[in-house]
N, C-alpha and C. Protein backbone atom coordinates (compact mmCIF):
# COMPACT_ATOMS: atom_id res chain seq x y z
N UNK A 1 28.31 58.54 -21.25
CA UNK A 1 26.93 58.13 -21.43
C UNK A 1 26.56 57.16 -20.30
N UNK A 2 25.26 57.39 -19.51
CA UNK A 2 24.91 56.63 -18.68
C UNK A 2 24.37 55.33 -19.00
N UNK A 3 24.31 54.20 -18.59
CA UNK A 3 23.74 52.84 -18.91
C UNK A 3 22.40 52.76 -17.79
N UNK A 4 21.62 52.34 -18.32
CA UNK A 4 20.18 51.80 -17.75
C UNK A 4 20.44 50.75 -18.27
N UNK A 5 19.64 50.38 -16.93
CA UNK A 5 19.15 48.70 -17.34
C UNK A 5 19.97 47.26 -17.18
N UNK A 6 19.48 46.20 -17.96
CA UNK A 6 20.22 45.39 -17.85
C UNK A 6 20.51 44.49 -19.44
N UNK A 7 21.78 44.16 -19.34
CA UNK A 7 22.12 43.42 -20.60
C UNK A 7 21.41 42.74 -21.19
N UNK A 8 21.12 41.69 -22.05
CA UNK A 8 20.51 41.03 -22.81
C UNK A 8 21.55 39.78 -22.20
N UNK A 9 22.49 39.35 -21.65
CA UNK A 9 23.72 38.51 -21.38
C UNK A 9 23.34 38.45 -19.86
N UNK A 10 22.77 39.47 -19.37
CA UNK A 10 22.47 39.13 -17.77
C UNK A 10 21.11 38.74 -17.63
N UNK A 11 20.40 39.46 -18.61
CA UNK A 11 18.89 38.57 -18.27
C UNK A 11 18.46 37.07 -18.39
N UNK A 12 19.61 37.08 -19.76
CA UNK A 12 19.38 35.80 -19.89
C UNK A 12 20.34 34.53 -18.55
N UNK A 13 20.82 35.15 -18.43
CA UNK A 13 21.62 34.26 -17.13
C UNK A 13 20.90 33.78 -16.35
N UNK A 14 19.90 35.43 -15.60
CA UNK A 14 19.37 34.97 -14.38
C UNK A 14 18.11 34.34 -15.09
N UNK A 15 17.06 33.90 -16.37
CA UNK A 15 16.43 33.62 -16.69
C UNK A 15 16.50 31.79 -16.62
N UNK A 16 18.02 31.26 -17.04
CA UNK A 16 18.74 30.03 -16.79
C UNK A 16 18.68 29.47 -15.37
N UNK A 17 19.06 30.20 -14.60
CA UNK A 17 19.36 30.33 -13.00
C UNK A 17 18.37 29.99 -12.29
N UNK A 18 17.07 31.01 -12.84
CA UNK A 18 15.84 30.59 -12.69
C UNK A 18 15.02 28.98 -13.12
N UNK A 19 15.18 28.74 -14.38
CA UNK A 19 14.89 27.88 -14.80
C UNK A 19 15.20 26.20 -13.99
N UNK A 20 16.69 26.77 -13.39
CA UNK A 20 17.40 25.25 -13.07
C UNK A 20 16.98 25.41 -11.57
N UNK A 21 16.35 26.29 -11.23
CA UNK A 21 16.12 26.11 -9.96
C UNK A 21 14.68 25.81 -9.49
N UNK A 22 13.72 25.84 -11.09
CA UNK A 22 12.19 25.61 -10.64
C UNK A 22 12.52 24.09 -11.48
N UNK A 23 13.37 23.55 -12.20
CA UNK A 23 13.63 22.11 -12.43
C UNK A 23 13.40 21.17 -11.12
N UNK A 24 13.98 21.87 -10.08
CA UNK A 24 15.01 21.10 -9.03
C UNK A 24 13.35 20.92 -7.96
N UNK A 25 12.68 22.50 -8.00
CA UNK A 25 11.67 22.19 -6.79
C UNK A 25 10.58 22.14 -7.06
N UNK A 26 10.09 22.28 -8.18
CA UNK A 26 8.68 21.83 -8.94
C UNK A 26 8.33 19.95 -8.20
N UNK A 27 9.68 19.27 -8.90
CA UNK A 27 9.14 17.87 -8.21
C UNK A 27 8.89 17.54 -6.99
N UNK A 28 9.77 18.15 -6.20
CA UNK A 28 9.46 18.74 -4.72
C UNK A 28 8.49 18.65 -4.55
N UNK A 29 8.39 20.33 -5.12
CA UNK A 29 7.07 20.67 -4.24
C UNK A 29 5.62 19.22 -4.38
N UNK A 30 5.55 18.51 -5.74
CA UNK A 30 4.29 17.53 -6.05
C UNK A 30 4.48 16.77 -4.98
N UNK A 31 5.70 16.42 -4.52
CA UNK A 31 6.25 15.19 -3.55
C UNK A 31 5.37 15.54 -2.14
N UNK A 32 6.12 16.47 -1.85
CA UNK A 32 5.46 17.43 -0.55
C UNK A 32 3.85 17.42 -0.29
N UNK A 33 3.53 17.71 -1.59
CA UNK A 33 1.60 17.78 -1.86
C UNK A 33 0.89 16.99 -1.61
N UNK A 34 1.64 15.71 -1.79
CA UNK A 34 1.16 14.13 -2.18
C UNK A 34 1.16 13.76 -0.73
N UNK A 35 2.68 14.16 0.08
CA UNK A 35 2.55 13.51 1.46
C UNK A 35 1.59 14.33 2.32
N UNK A 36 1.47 15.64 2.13
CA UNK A 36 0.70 16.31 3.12
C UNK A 36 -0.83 15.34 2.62
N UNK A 37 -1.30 15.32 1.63
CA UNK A 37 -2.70 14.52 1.28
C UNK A 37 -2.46 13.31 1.82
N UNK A 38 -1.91 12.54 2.11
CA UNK A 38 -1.70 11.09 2.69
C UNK A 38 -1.78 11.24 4.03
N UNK A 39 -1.18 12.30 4.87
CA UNK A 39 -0.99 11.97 6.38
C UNK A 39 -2.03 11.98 7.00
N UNK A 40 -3.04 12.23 6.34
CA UNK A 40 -4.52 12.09 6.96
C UNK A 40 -5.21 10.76 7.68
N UNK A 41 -4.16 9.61 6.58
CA UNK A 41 -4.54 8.39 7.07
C UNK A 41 -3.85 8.29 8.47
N UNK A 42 -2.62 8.44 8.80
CA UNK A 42 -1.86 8.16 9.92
C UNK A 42 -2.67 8.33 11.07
N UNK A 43 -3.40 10.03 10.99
CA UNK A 43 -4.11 10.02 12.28
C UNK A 43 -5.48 9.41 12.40
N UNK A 44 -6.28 9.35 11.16
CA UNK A 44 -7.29 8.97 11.22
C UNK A 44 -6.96 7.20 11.88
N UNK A 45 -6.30 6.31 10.97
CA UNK A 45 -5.66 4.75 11.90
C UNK A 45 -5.68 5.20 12.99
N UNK A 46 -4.62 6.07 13.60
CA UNK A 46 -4.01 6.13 14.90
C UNK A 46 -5.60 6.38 15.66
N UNK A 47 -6.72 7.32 15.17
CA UNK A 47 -7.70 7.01 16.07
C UNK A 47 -8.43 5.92 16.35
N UNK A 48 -8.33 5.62 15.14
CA UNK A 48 -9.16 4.04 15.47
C UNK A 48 -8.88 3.12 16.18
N UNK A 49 -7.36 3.29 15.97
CA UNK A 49 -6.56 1.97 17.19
C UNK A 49 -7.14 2.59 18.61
N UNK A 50 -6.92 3.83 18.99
CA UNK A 50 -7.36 4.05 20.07
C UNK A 50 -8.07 3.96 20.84
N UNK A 51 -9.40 4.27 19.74
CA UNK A 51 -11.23 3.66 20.09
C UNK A 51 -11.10 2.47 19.99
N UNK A 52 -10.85 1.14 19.26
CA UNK A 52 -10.38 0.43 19.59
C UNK A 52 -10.08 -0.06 21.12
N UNK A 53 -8.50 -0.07 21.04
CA UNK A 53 -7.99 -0.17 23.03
C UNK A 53 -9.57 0.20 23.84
N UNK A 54 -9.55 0.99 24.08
CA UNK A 54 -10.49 1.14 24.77
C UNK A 54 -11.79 0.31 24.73
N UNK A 55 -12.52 0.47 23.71
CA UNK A 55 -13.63 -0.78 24.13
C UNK A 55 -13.41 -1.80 24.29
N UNK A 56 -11.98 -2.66 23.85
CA UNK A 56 -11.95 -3.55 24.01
C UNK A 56 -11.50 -3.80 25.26
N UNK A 57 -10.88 -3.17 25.87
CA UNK A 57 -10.69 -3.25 27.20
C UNK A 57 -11.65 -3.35 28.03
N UNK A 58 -12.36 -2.41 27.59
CA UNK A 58 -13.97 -2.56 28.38
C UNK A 58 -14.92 -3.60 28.12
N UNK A 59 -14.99 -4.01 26.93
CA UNK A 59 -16.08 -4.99 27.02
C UNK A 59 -15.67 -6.62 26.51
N UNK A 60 -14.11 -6.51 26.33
CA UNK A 60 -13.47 -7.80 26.12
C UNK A 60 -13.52 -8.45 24.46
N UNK A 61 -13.91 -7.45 23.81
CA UNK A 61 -14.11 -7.71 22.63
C UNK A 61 -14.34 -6.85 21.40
N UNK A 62 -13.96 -6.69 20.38
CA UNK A 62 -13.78 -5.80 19.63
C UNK A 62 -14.94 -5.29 19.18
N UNK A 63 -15.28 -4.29 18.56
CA UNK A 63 -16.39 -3.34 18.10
C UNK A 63 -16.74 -2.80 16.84
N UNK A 64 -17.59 -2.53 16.11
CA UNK A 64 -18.16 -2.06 14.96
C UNK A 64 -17.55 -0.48 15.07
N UNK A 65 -16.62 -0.02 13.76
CA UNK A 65 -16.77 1.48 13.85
C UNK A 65 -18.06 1.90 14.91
N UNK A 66 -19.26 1.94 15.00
CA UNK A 66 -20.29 2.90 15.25
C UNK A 66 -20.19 2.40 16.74
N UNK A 67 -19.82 1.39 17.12
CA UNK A 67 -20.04 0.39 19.23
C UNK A 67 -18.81 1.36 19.25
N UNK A 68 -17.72 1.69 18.52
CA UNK A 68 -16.39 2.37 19.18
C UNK A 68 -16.73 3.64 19.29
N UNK A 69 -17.81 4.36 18.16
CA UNK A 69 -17.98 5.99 18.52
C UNK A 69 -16.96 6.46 17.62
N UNK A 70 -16.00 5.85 16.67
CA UNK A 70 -15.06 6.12 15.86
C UNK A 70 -15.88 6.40 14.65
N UNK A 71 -15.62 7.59 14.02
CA UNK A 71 -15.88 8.58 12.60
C UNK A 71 -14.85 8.49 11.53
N UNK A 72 -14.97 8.33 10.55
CA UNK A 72 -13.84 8.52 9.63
C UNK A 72 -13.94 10.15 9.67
N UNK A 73 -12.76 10.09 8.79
CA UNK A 73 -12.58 12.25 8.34
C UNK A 73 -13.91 12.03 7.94
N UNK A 74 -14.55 11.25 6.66
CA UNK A 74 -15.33 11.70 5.83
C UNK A 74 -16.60 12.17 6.87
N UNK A 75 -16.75 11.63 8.06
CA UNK A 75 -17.79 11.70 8.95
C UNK A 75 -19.00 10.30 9.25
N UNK A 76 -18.48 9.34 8.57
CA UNK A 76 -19.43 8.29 9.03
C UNK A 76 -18.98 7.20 9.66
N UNK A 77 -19.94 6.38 10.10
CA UNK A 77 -19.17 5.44 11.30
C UNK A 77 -20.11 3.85 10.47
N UNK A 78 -20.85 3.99 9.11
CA UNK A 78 -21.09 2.70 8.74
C UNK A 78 -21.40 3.26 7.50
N UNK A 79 -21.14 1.84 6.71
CA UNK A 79 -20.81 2.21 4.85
C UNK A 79 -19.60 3.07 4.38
N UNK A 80 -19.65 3.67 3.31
CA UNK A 80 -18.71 4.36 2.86
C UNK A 80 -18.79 5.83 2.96
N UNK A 81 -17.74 6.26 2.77
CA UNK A 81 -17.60 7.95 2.53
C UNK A 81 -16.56 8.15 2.23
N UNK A 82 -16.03 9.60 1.63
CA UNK A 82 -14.86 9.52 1.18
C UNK A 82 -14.86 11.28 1.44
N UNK A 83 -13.42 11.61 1.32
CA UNK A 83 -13.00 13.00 1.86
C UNK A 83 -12.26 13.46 0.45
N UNK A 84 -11.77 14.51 -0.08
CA UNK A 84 -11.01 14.36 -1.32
C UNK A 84 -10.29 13.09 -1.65
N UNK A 85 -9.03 13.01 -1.09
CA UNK A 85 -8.30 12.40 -1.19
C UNK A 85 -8.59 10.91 -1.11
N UNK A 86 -9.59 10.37 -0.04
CA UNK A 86 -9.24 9.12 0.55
C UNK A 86 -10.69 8.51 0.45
N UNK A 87 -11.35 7.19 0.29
CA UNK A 87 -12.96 6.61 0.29
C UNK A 87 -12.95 6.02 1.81
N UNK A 88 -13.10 5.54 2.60
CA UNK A 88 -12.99 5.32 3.99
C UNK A 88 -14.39 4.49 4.46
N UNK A 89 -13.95 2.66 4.59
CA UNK A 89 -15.02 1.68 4.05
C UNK A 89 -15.31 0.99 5.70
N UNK A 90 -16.55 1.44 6.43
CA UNK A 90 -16.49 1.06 7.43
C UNK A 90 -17.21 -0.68 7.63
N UNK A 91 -17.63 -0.83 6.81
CA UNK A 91 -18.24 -2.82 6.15
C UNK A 91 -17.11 -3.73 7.18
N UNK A 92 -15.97 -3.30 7.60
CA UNK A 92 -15.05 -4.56 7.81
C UNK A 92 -15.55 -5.81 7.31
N UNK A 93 -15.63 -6.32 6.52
CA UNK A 93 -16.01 -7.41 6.06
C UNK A 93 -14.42 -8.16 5.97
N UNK A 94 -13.64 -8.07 5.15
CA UNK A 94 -12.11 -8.31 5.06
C UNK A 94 -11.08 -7.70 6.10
N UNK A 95 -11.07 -6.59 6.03
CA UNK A 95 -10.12 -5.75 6.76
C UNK A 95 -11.23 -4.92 8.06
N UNK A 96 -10.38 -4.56 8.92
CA UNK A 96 -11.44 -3.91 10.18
C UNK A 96 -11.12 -2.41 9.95
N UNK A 97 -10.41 -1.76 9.46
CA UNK A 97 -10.47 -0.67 8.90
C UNK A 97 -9.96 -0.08 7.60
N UNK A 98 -10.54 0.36 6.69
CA UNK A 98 -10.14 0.42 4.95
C UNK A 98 -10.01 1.55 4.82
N UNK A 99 -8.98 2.23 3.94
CA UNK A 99 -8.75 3.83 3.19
C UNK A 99 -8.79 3.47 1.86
N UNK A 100 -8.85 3.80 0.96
CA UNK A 100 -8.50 3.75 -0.90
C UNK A 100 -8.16 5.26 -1.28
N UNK A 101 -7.22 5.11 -1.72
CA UNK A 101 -7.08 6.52 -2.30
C UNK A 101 -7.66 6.82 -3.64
N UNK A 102 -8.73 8.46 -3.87
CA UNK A 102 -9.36 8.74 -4.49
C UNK A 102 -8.40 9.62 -6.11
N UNK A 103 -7.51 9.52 -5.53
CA UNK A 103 -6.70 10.17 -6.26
C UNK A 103 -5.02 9.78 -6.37
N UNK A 104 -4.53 10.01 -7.37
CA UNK A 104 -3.09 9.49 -7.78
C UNK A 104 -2.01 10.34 -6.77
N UNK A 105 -1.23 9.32 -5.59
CA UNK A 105 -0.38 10.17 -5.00
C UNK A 105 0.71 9.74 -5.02
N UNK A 106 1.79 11.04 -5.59
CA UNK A 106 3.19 10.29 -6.70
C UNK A 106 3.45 8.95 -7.09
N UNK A 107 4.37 8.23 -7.01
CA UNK A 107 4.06 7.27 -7.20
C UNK A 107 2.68 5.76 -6.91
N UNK A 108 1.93 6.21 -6.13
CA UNK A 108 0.85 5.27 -5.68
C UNK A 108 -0.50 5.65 -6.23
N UNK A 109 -0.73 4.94 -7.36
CA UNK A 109 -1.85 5.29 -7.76
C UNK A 109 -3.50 5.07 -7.62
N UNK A 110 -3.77 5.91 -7.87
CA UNK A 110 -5.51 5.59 -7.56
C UNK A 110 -6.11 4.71 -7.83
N UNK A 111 -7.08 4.13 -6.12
CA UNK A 111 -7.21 3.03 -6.12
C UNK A 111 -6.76 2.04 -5.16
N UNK A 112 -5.62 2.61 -4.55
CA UNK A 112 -4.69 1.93 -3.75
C UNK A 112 -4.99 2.05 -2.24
N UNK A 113 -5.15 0.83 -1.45
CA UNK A 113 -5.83 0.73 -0.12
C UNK A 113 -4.60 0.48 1.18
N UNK A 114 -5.08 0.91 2.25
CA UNK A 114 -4.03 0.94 3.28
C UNK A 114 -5.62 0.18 4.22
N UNK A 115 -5.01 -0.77 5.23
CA UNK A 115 -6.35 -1.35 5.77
C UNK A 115 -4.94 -1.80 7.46
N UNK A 116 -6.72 -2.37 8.07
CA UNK A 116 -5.62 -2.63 9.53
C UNK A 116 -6.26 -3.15 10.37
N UNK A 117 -6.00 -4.33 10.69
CA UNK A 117 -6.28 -5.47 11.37
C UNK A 117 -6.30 -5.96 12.67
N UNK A 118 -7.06 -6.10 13.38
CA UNK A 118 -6.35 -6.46 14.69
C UNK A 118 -6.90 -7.77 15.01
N UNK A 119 -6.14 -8.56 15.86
CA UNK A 119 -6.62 -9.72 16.53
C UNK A 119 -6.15 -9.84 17.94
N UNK A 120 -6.85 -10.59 18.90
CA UNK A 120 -7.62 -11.01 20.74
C UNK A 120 -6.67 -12.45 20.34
N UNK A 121 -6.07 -11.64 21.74
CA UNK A 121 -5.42 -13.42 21.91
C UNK A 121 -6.45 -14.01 23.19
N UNK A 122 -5.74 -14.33 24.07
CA UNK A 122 -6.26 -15.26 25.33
C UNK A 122 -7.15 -14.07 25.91
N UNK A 123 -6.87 -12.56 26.23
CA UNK A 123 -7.56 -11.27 26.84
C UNK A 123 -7.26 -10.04 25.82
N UNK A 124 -7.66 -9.36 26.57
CA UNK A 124 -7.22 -7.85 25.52
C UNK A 124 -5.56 -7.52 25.91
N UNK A 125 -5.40 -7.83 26.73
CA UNK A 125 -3.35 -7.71 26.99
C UNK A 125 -2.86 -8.26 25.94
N UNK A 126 -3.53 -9.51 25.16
CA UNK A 126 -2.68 -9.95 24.00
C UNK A 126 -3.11 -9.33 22.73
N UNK A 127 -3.88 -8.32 22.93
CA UNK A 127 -4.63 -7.41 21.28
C UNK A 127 -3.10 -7.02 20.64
N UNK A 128 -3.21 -7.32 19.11
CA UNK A 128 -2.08 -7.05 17.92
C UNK A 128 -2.93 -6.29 16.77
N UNK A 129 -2.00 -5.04 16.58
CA UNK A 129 -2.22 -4.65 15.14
C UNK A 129 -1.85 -4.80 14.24
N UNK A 130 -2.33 -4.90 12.82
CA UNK A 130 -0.90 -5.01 11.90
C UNK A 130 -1.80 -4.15 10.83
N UNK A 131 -1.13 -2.94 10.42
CA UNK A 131 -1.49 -1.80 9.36
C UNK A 131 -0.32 -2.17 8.32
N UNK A 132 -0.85 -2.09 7.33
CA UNK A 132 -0.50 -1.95 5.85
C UNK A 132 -1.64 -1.70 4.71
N UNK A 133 -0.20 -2.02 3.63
CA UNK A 133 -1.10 -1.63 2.31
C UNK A 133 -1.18 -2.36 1.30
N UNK A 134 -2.49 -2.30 0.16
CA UNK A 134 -1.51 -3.30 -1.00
C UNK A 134 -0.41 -3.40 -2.04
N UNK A 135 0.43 -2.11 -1.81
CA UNK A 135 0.84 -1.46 -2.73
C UNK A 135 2.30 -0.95 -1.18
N UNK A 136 3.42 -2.40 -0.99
CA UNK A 136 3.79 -1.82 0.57
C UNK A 136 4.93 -0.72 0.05
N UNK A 137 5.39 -1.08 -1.26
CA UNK A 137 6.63 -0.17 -1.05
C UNK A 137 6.62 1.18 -1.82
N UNK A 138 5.96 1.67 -2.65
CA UNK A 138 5.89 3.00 -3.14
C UNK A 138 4.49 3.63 -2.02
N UNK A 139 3.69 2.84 -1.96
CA UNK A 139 2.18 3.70 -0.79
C UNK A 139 2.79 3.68 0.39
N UNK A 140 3.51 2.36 0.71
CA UNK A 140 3.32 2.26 2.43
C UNK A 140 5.21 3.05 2.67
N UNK A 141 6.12 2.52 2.46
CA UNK A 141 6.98 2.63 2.50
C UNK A 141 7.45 4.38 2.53
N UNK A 142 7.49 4.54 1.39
CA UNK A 142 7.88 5.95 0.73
C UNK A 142 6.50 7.38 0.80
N UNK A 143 5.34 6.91 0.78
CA UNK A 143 4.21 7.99 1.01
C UNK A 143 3.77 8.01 2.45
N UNK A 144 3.41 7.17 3.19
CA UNK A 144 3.10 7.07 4.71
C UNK A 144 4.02 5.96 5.45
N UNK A 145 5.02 6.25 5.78
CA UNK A 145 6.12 5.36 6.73
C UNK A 145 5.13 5.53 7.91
N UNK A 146 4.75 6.61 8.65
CA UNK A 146 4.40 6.39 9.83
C UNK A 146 2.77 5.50 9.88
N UNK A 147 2.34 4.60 9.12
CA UNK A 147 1.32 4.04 8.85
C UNK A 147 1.47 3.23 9.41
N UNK A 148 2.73 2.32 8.96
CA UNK A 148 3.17 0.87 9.36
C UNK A 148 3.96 0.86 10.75
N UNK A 149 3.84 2.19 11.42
CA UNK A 149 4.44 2.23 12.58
C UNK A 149 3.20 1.98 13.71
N UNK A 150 1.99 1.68 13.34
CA UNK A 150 1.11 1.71 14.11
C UNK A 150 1.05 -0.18 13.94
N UNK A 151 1.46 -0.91 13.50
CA UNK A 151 1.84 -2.23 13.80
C UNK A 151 2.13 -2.41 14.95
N UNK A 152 2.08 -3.53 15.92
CA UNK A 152 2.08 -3.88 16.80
C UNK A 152 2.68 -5.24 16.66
N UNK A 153 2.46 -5.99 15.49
CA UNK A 153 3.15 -7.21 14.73
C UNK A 153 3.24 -7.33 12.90
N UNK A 154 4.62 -7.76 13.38
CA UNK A 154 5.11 -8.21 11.87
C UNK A 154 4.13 -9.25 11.13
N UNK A 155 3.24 -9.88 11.45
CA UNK A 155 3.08 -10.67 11.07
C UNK A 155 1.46 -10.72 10.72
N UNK A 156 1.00 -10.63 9.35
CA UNK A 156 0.22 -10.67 8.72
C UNK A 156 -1.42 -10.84 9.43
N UNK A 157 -1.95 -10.50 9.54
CA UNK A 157 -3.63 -10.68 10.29
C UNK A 157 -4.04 -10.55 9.02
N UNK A 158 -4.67 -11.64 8.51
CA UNK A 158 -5.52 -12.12 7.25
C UNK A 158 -7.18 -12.10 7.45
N UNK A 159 -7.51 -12.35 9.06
CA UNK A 159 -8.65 -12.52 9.18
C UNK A 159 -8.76 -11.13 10.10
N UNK A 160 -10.85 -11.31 9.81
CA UNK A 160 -11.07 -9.49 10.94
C UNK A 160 -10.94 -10.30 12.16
N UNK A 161 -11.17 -9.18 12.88
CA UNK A 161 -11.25 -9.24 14.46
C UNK A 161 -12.17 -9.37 14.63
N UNK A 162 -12.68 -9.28 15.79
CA UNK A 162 -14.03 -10.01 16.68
C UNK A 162 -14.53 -9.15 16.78
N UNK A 163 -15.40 -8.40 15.55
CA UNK A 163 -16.20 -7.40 15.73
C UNK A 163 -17.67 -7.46 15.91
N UNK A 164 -17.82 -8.58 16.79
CA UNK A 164 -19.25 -8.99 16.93
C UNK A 164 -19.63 -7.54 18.14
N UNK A 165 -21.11 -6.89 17.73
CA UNK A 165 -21.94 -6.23 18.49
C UNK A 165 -22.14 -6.49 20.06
C-alpha cells in the first residue's frame, strides 16, 4: 500500500520548528522597524550641522533654521511640523534644533526628544556641537548611536547658540 502525505508526528514537528523560529524573529523584526523609523533623525541633524558650518563660516555667526536654508523632513524651516514618526520644532528657543518622537520606538517612548546645540567660541574654528537626548540610554544609546556621534564635545551646551538674524 502506497503512503501519501504526511504524518500527523511530522506536521506537528515542523509546526513547533516553525513556531520557535517566528518566537526568535518577530522581536527582531519590531527592533529593526523601530531603528529604520529613527535613522531619519541622524541625517536630518547631520544636515543641519552642515547648514550650520557653513553660514557660520560665512557670516561669523549662527542662523535661524530659515537664514541657513535648512528644512526639516517634515518640510518647514519655522514652527513645527512633524513627519510620521518624528514633530521637528524649529522655535530654538531652548535647544537650536528639536525632534520628539510621535510614536513609541521599542524601548523609547512617545514623546521623547533628541535636540542639538551648538556654541562660538573666540571665531567659528572654535564652533562645538553637542547632540543628545532626554532619554540618553534606551533613545540615544541603543535606538540612534550614530546621533551622539555628531558631538563635537562631551560636554553639555545648556544654552542656544547665537542665532541672532
Amino acid at each position: 500500500m502506497e503512503k501519501q502525505g504526511f504524518s500527523i508526528i511530522e506536521l506537528m514537528v515542523t509546526v513547533v520548528i516553525m513556531g520557535v523560529l517566528a518566537a526568535v524573529a518577530v522581536p527582531k523584526l519590531f527592533g529593526f522597524m523601530a531603528k529604520s523609523k529613527a535613522s531619519e533623525l541622524s541625517v536630518a541633524a547631520g544636515t543641519y550641522i552642515k547648514m550650520q558650518d557653513v553660514y557660520i563660516h560665512e557670516h561669523n555667526k549662527g542662523g535661524s533654521w530659515a537664514s541657513i536654508g535648512y528644512k526639516s523632513p517634515a518640510g518647514n524651516t519655522t514652527g513645527k511640523a512633524s513627519t510620521t514618526n518624528f514633530e521637528y520644532d524649529a522655535a530654538q528657543t531652548t535647544y537650536n534644533w528639536t525632534a520628539t518622537s510621535n510614536v513609541s520606538l521599542n524601548d523609547c517612548a512617545k514623546g521623547k526628544k533628541w535636540f542639538i546645540n551648538y556654541s562660538l567660541g573666540d571665531s567659528p574654528h572654535h564652533l562645538k556641537y553637542w547632540a543628545s537626548s532626554d532619554e540618553p540610554t534606551t533613545c540615544l544609546a541603543t535606538l540612534t548611536p550614530n546621533f551622539s556621534k555628531l558631538s563635537t564635545t562631551n560636554t553639555a551646551i545648556t544654552e542656544p547658540g547665537e542665532t541672532s538674524l
